[in-house]
C-alpha atoms as a PDB file:
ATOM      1  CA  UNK A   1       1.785 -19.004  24.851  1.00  0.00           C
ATOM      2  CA  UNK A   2       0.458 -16.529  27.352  1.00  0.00           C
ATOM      3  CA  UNK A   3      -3.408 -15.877  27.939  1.00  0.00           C
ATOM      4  CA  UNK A   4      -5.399 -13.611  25.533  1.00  0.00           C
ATOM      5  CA  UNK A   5      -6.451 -10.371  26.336  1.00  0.00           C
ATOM      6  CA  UNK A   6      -9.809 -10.189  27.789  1.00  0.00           C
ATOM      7  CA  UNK A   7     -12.709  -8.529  25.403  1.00  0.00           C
ATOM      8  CA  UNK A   8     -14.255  -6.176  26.924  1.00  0.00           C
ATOM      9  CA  UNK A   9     -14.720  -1.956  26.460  1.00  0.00           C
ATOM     10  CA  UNK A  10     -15.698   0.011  23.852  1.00  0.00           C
ATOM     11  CA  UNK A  11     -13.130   0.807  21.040  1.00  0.00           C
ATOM     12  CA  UNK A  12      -9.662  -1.397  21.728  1.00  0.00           C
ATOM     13  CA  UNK A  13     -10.140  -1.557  25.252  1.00  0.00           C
ATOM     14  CA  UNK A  14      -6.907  -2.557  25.754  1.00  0.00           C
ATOM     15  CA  UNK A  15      -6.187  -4.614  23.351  1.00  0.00           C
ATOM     16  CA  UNK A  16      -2.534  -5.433  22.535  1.00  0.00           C
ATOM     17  CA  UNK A  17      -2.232  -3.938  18.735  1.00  0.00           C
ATOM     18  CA  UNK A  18       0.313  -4.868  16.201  1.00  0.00           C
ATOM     19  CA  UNK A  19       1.145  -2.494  13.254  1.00  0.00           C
ATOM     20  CA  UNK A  20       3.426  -2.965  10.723  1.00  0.00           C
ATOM     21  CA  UNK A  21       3.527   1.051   9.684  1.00  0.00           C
ATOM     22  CA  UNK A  22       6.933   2.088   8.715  1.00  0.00           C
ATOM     23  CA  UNK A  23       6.863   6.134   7.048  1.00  0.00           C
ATOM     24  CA  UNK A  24       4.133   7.281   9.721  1.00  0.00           C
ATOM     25  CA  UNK A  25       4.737   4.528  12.403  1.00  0.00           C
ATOM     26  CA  UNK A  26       4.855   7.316  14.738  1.00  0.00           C
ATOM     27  CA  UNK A  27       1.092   8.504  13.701  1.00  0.00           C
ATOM     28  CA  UNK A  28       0.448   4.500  13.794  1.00  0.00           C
ATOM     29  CA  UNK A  29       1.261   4.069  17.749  1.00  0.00           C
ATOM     30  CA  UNK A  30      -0.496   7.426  18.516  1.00  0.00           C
ATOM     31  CA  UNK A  31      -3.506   6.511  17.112  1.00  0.00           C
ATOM     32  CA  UNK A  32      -3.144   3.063  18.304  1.00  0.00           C
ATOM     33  CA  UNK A  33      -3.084   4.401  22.211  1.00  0.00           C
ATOM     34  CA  UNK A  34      -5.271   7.008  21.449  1.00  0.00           C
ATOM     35  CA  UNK A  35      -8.287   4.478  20.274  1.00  0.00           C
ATOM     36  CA  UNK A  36      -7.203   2.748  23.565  1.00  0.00           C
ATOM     37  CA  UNK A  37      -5.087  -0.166  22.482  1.00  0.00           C
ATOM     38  CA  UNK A  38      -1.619  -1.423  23.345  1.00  0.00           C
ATOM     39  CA  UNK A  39       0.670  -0.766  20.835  1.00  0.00           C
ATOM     40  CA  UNK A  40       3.388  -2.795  19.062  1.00  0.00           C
ATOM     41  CA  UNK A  41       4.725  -0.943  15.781  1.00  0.00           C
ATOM     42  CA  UNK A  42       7.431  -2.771  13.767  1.00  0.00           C
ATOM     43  CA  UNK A  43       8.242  -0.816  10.676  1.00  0.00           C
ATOM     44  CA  UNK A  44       7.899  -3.430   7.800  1.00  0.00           C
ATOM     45  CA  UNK A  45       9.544  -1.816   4.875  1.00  0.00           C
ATOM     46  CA  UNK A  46      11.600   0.989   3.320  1.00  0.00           C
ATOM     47  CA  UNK A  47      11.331   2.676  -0.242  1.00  0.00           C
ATOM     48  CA  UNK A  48      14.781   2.607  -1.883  1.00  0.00           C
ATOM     49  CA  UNK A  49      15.282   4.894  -5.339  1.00  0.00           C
ATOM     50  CA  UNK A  50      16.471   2.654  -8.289  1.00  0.00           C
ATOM     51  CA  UNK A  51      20.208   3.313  -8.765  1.00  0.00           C
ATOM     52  CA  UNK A  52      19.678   2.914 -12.714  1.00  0.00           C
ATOM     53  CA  UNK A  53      16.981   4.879 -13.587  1.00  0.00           C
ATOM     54  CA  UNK A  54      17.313   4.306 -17.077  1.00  0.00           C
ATOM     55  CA  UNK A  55      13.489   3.403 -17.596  1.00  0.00           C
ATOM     56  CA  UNK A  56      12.774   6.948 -16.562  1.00  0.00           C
ATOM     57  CA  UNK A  57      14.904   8.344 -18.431  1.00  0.00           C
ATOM     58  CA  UNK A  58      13.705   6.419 -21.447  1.00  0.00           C
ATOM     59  CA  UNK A  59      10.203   8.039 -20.413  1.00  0.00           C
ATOM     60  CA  UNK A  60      11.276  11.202 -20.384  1.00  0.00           C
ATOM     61  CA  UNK A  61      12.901  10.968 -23.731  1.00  0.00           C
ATOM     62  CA  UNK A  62       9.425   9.501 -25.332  1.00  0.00           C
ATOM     63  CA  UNK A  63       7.060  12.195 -22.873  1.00  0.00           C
ATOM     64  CA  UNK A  64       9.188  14.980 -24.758  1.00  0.00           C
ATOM     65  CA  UNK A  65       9.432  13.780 -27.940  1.00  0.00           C
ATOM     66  CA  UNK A  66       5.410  13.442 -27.786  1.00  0.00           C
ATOM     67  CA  UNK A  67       4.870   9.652 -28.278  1.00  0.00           C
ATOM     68  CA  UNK A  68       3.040   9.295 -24.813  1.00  0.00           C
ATOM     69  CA  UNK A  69      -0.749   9.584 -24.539  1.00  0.00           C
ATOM     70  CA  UNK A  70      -1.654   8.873 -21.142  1.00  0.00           C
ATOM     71  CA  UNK A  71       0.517   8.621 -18.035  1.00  0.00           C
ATOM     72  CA  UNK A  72      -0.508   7.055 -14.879  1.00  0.00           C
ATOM     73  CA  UNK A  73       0.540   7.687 -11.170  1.00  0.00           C
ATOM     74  CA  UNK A  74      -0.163   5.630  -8.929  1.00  0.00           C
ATOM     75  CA  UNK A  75       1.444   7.105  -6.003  1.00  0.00           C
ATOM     76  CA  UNK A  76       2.747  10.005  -4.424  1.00  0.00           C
ATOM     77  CA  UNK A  77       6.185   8.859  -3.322  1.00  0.00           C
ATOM     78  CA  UNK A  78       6.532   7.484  -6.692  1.00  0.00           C
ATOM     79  CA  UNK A  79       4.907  11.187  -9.093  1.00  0.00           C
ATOM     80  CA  UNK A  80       7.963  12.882  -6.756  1.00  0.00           C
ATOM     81  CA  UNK A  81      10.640  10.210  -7.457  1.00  0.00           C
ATOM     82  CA  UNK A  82       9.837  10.405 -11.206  1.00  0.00           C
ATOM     83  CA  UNK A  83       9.973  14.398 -11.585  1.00  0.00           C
ATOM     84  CA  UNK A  84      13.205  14.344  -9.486  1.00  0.00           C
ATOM     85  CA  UNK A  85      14.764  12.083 -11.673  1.00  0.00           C
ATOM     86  CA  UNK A  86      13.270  14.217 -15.147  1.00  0.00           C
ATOM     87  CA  UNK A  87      14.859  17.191 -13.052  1.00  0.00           C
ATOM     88  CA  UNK A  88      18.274  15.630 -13.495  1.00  0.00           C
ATOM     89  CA  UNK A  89      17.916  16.379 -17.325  1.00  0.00           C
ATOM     90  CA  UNK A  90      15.316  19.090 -17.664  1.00  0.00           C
ATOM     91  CA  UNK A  91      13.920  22.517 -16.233  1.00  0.00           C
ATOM     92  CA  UNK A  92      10.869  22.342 -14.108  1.00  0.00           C
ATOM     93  CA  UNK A  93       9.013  24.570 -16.813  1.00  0.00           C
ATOM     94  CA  UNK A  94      10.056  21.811 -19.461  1.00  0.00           C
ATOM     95  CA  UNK A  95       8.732  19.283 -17.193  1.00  0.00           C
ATOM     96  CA  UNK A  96       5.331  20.820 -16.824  1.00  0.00           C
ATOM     97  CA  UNK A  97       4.979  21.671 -19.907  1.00  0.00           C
ATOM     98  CA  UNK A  98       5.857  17.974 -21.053  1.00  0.00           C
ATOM     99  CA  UNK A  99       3.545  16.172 -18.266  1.00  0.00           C
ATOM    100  CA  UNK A 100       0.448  18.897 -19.301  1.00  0.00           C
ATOM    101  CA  UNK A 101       0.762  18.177 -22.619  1.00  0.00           C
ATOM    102  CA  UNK A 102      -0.564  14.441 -21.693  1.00  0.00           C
ATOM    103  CA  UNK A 103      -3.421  12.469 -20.496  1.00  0.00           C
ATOM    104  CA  UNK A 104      -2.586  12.292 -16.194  1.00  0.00           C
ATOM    105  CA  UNK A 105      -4.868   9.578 -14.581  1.00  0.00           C
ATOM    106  CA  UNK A 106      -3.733   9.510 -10.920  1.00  0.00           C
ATOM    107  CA  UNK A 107      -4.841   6.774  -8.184  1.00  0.00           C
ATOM    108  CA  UNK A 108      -5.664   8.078  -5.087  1.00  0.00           C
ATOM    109  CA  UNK A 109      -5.163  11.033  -3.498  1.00  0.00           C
ATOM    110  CA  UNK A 110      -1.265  11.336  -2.638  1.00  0.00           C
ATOM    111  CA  UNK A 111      -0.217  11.770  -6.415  1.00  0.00           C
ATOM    112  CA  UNK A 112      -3.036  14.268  -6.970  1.00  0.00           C
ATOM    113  CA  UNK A 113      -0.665  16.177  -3.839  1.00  0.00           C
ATOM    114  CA  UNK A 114       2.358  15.589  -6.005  1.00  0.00           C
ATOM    115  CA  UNK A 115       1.204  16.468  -8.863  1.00  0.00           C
ATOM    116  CA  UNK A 116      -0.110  19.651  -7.052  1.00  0.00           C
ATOM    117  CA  UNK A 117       3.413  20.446  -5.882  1.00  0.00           C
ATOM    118  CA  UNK A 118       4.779  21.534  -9.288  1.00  0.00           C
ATOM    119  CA  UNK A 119       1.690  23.328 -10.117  1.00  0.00           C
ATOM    120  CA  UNK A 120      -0.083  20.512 -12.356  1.00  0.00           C
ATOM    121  CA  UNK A 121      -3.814  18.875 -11.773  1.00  0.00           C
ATOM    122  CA  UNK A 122      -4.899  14.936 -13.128  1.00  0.00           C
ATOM    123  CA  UNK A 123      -6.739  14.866 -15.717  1.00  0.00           C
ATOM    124  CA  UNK A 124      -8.722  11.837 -14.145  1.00  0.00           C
ATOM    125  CA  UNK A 125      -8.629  10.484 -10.784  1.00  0.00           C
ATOM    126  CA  UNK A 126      -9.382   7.072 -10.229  1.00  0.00           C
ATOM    127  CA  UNK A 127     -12.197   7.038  -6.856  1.00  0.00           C
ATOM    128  CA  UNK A 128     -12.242   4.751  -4.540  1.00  0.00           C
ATOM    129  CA  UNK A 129     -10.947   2.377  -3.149  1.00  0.00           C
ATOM    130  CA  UNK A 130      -8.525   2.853  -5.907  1.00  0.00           C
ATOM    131  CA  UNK A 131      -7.536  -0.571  -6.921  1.00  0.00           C
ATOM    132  CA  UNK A 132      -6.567  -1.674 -10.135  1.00  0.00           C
ATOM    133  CA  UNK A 133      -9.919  -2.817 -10.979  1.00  0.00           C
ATOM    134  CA  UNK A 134     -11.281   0.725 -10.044  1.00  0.00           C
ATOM    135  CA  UNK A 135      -8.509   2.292 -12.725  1.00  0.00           C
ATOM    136  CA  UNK A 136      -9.122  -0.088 -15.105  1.00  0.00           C
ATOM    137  CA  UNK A 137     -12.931   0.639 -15.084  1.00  0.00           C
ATOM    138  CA  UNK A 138     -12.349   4.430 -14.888  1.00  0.00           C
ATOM    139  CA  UNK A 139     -10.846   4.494 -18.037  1.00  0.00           C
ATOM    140  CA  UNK A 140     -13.063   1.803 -19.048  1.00  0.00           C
ATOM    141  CA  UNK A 141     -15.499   4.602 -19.040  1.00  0.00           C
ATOM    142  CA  UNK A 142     -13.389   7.976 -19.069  1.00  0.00           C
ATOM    143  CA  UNK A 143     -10.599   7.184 -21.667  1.00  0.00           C
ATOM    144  CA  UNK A 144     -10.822   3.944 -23.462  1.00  0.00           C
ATOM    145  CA  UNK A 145      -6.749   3.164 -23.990  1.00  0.00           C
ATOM    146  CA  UNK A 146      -6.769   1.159 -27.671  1.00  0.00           C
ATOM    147  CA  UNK A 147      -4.791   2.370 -29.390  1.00  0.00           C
ATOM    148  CA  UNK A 148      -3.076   4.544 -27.151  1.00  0.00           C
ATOM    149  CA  UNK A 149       0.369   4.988 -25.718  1.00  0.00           C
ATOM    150  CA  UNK A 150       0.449   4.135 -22.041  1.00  0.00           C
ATOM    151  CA  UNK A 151       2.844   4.863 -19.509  1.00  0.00           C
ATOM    152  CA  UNK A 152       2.677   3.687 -15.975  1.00  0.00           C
ATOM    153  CA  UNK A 153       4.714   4.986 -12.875  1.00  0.00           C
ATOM    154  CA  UNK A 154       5.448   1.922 -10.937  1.00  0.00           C
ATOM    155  CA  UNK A 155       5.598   1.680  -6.930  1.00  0.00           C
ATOM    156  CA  UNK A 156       7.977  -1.190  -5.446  1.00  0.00           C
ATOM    157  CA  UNK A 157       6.807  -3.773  -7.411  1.00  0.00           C
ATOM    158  CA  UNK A 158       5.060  -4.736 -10.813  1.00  0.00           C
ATOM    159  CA  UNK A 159       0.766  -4.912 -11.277  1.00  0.00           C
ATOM    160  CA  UNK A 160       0.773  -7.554 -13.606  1.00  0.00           C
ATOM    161  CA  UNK A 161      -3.162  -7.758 -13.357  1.00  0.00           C
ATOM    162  CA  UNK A 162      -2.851  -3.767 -14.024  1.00  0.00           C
ATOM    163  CA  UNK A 163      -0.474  -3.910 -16.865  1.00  0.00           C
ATOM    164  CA  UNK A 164      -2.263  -7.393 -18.640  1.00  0.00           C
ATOM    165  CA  UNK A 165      -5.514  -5.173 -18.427  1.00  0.00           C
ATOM    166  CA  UNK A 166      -3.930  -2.300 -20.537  1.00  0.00           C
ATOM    167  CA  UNK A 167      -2.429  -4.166 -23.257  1.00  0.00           C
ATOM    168  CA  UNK A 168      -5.955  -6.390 -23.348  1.00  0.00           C
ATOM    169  CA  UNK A 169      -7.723  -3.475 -23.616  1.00  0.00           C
ATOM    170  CA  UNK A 170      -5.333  -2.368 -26.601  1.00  0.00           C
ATOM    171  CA  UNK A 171      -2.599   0.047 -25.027  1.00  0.00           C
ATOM    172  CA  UNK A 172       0.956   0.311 -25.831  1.00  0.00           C
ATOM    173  CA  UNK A 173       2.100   0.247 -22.399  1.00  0.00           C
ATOM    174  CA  UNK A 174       5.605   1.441 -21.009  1.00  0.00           C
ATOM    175  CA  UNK A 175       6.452   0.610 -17.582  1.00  0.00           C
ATOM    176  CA  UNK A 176       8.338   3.044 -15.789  1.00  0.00           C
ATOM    177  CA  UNK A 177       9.880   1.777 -12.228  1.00  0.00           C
ATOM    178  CA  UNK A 178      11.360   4.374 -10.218  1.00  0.00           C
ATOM    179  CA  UNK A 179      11.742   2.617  -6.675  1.00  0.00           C
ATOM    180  CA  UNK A 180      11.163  -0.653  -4.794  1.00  0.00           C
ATOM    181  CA  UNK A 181      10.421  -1.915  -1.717  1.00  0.00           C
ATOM    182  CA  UNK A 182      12.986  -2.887   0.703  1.00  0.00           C
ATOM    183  CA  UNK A 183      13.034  -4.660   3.985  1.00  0.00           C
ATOM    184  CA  UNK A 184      13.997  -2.202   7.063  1.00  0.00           C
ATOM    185  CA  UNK A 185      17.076  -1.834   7.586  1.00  0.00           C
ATOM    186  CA  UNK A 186      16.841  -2.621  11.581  1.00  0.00           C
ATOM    187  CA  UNK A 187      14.995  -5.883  11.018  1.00  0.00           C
ATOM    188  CA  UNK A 188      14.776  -5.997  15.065  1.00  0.00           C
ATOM    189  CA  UNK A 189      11.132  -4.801  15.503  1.00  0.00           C
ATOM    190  CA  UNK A 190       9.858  -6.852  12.939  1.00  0.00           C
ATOM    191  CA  UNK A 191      11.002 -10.287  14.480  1.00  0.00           C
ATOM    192  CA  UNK A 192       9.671  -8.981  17.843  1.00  0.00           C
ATOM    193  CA  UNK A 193       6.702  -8.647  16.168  1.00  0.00           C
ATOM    194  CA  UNK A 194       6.715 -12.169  14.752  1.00  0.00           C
ATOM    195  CA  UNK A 195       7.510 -14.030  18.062  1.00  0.00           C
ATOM    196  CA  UNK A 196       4.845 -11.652  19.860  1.00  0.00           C
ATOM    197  CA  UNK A 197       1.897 -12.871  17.076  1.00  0.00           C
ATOM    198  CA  UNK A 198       3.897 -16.469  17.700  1.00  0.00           C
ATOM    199  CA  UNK A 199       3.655 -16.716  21.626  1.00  0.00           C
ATOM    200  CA  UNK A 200       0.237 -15.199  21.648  1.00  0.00           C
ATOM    201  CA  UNK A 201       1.291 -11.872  22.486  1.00  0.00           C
ATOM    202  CA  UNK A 202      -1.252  -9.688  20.143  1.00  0.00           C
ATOM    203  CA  UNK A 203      -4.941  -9.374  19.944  1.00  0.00           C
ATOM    204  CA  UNK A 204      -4.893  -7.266  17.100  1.00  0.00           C
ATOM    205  CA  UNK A 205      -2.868  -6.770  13.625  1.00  0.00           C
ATOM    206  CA  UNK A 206      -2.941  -3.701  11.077  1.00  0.00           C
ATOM    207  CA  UNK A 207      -2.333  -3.830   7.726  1.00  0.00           C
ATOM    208  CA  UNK A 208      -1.632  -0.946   5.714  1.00  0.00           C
ATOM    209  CA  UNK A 209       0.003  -2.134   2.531  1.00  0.00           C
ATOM    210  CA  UNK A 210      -0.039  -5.399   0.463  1.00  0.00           C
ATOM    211  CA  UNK A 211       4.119  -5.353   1.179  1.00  0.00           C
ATOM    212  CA  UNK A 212       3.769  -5.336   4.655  1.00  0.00           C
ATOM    213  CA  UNK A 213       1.983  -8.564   4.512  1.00  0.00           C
ATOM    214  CA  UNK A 214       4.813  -9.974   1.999  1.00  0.00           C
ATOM    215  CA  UNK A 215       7.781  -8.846   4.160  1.00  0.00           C
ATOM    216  CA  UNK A 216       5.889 -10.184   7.711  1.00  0.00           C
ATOM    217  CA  UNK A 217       5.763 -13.582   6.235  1.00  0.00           C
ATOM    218  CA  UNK A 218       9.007 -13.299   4.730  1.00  0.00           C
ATOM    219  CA  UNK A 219      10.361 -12.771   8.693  1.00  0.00           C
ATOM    220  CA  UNK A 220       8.105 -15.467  10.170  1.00  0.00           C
ATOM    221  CA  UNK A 221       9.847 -18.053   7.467  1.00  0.00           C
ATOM    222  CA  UNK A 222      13.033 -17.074   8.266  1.00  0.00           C
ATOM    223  CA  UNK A 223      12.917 -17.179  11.793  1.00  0.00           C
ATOM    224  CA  UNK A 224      11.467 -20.713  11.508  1.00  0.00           C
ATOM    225  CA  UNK A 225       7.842 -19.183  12.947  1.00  0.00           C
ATOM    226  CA  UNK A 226       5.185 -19.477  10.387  1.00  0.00           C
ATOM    227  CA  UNK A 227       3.249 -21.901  11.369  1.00  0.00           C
ATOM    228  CA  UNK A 228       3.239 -21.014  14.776  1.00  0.00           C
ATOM    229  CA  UNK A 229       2.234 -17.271  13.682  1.00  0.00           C
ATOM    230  CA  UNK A 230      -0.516 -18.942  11.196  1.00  0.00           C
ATOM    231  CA  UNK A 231      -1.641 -21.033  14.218  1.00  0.00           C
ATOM    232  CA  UNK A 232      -1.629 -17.774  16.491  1.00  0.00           C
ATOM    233  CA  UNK A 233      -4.036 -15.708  13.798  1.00  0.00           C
ATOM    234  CA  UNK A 234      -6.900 -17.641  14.530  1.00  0.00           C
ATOM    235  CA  UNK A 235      -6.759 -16.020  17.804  1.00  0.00           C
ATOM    236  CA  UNK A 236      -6.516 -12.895  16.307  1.00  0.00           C
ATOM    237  CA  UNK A 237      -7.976  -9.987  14.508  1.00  0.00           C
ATOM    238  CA  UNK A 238      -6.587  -9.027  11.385  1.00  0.00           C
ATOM    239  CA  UNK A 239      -7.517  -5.801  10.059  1.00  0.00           C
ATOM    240  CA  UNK A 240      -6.904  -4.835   6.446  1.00  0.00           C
ATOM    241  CA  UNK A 241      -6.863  -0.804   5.198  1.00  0.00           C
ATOM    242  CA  UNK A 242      -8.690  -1.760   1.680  1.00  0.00           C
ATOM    243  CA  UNK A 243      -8.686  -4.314  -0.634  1.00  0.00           C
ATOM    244  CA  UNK A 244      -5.434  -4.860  -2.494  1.00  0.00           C
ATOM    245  CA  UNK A 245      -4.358  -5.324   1.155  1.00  0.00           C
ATOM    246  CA  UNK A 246      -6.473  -7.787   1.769  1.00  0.00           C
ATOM    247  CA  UNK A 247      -5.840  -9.952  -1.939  1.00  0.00           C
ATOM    248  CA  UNK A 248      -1.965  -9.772  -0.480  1.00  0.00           C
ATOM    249  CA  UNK A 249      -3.492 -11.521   2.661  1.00  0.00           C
ATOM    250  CA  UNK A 250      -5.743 -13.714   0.695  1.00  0.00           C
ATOM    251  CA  UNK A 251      -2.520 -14.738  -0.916  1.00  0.00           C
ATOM    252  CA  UNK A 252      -0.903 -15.948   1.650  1.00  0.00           C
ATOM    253  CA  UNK A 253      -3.831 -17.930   2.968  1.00  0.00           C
ATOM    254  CA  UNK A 254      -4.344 -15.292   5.987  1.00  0.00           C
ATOM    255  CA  UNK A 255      -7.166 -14.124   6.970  1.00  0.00           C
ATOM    256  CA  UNK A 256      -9.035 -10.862   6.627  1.00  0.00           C
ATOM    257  CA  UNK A 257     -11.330 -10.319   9.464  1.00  0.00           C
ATOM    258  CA  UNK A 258     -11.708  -6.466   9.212  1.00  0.00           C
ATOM    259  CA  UNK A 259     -11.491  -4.043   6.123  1.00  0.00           C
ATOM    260  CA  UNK A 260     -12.934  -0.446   6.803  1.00  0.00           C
ATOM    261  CA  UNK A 261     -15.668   1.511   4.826  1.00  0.00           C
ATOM    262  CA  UNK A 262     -12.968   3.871   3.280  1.00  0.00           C
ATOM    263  CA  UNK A 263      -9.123   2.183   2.255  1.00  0.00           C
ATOM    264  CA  UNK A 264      -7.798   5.251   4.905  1.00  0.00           C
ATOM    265  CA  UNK A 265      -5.210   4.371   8.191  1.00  0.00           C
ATOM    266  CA  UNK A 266      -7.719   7.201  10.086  1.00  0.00           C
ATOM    267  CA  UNK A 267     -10.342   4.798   9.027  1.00  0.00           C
ATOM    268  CA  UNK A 268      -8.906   1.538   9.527  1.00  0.00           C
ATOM    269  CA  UNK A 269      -8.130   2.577  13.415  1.00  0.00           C
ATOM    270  CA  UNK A 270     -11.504   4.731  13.745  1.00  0.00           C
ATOM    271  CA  UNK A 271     -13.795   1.831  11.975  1.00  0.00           C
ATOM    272  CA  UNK A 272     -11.352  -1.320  13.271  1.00  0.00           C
ATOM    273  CA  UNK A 273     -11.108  -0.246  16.945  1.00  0.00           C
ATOM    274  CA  UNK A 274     -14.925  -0.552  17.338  1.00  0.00           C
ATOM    275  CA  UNK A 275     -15.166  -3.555  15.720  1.00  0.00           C
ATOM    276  CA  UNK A 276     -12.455  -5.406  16.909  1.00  0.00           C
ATOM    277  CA  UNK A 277     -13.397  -6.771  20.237  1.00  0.00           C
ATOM    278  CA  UNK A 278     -16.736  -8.049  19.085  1.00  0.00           C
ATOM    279  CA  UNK A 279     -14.701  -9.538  16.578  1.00  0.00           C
ATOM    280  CA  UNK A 280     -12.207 -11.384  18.815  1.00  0.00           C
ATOM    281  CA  UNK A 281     -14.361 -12.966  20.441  1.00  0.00           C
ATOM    282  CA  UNK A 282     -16.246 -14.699  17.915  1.00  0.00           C
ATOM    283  CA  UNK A 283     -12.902 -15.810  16.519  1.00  0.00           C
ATOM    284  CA  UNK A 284     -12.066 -17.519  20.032  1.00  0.00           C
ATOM    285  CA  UNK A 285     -15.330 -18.572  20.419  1.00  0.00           C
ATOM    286  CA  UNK A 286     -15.618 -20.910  17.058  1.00  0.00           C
ATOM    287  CA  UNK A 287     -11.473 -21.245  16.883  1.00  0.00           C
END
């Protein structure tokens, strides 16, 4: 195991930074060097498009037949995966029409984007830091669902707390799945990333997504390192971007050291960089 990084400097100052970005790792290691830290980005995961999409399809047939209420986006990869797959059967006019004829509650900002992108606004948008608990309070107190016919757009893998809520609260709720999460193809960075948390190679580690957490673990027990890499986190600081993030690393029995005033990447790195090296060195200091 090599020697830790000193702590000292304002922002990272120079501390050896682990991402696990994969659509804007790119942005990830700019920002990273920019906020003056070393940067190690290993792209975590990959969306891939369902090759039956035969629950969207069965949406589409109830959203135009008019035995939906309420659909919910919950991202923006996701909104656009959903109308492209509509688009295979119907005209962007009859897919407006359909959606605006409903109740849109959107999560975040990125599906209000989509959404915008065919000319269509949410009807309610869940504020921050747009967990399930936030939705399921929103409507709580916007649009109570009993009664009503639900339909949630799915991203990579199932809420079960989101989808229990619903039906407890009285919805008739229709899952619609229209991608998953993958690991990368080029699993490479990623298990350079696990020996260099292993061996004591990072100071710092950035979490953007509750997946990325899954599919670093996932790595680490394959490659025969996780309890080396738990062993090497209490030398480190590990930064979550909100808090589903941080349940996923709760989860696993990892810890969350750093979570930023707003769930935003521009946020984590702004918010984490200052507060990272006072940070790491209370973690050494009681570890």
């Amino acid at each position: 195991m090599t020697e830790p990084a000193p702590v000292t400097g304002t922002d990272f100052g120079g501390l050896r930074v682990v991402a696990f970005e994969s659509r804007r790792a790119e942005e990830m290691r700019r920002l990273i060097v920019r906020f003056g830290g070393k940067p190690l980005v290993a792209p975590s995961m990959r969306e891939v498009p369902l090759e039956d999409q035969h629950e969207a399809l069965a949406f589409a047939t109830r959203l135009f037949a008019g035995s939906l209420d309420v659909v919910i986006l919950l991202t923006g990869v996701g909104t656009r995966t959903l109308i492209a797959a509509l688009a295979t059967r119907y005209s962007t006019e009859q897919i407006i029409q359909a959606l605006g004829r409903v109740t849109r509650v959107v999560r975040g900002p990125k599906p209000i984007i989509a959404l915008g992108e065919v000319g269509l606004k949410p009807t309610i948008a869940v504020a921050e830091p747009n967990t399930w608990r936030d939705l399921l309070a929103t409507l709580d107190t916007q649009l109570p669902v009993q009664g009503k016919r639900v339909a949630v757009q799915e991203y990579g893998a199932t809420n079960k707390e989101l989808l229990d809520g619903l039906r407890a609260r009285g919805a008739e709720v229709l899952r619609v799945p229209v991608y998953r999460w993958a690991l990368p193809e080029d699993l490479g960075p990623l298990r350079q990333a696990v020996s260099a948390i292993s061996d004591g190679q990072a100071d710092v580690l950035l979490f953007t997504s509750a997946t990325q957490v899954d599919h670093l673990m996932q790595i680490a027990v394959q490659m025969g390192r996780e309890p080396s890499l738990r062993e090497a986190l209490r030398q480190c600081v590990v930064a979550s971007v909100g808090p589903i993030c941080s349940e996923a690393l709760t989860r696993h029995r990892l810890p969350v050291d750093f979570e930023p005033s707003h769930p935003k990447m521009g946020s984590l790195l702004g918010e984490g960089s200052r507060a990272s090296a006072e940070l790491l060195r209370r973690k050494r200091e009681t570890s």
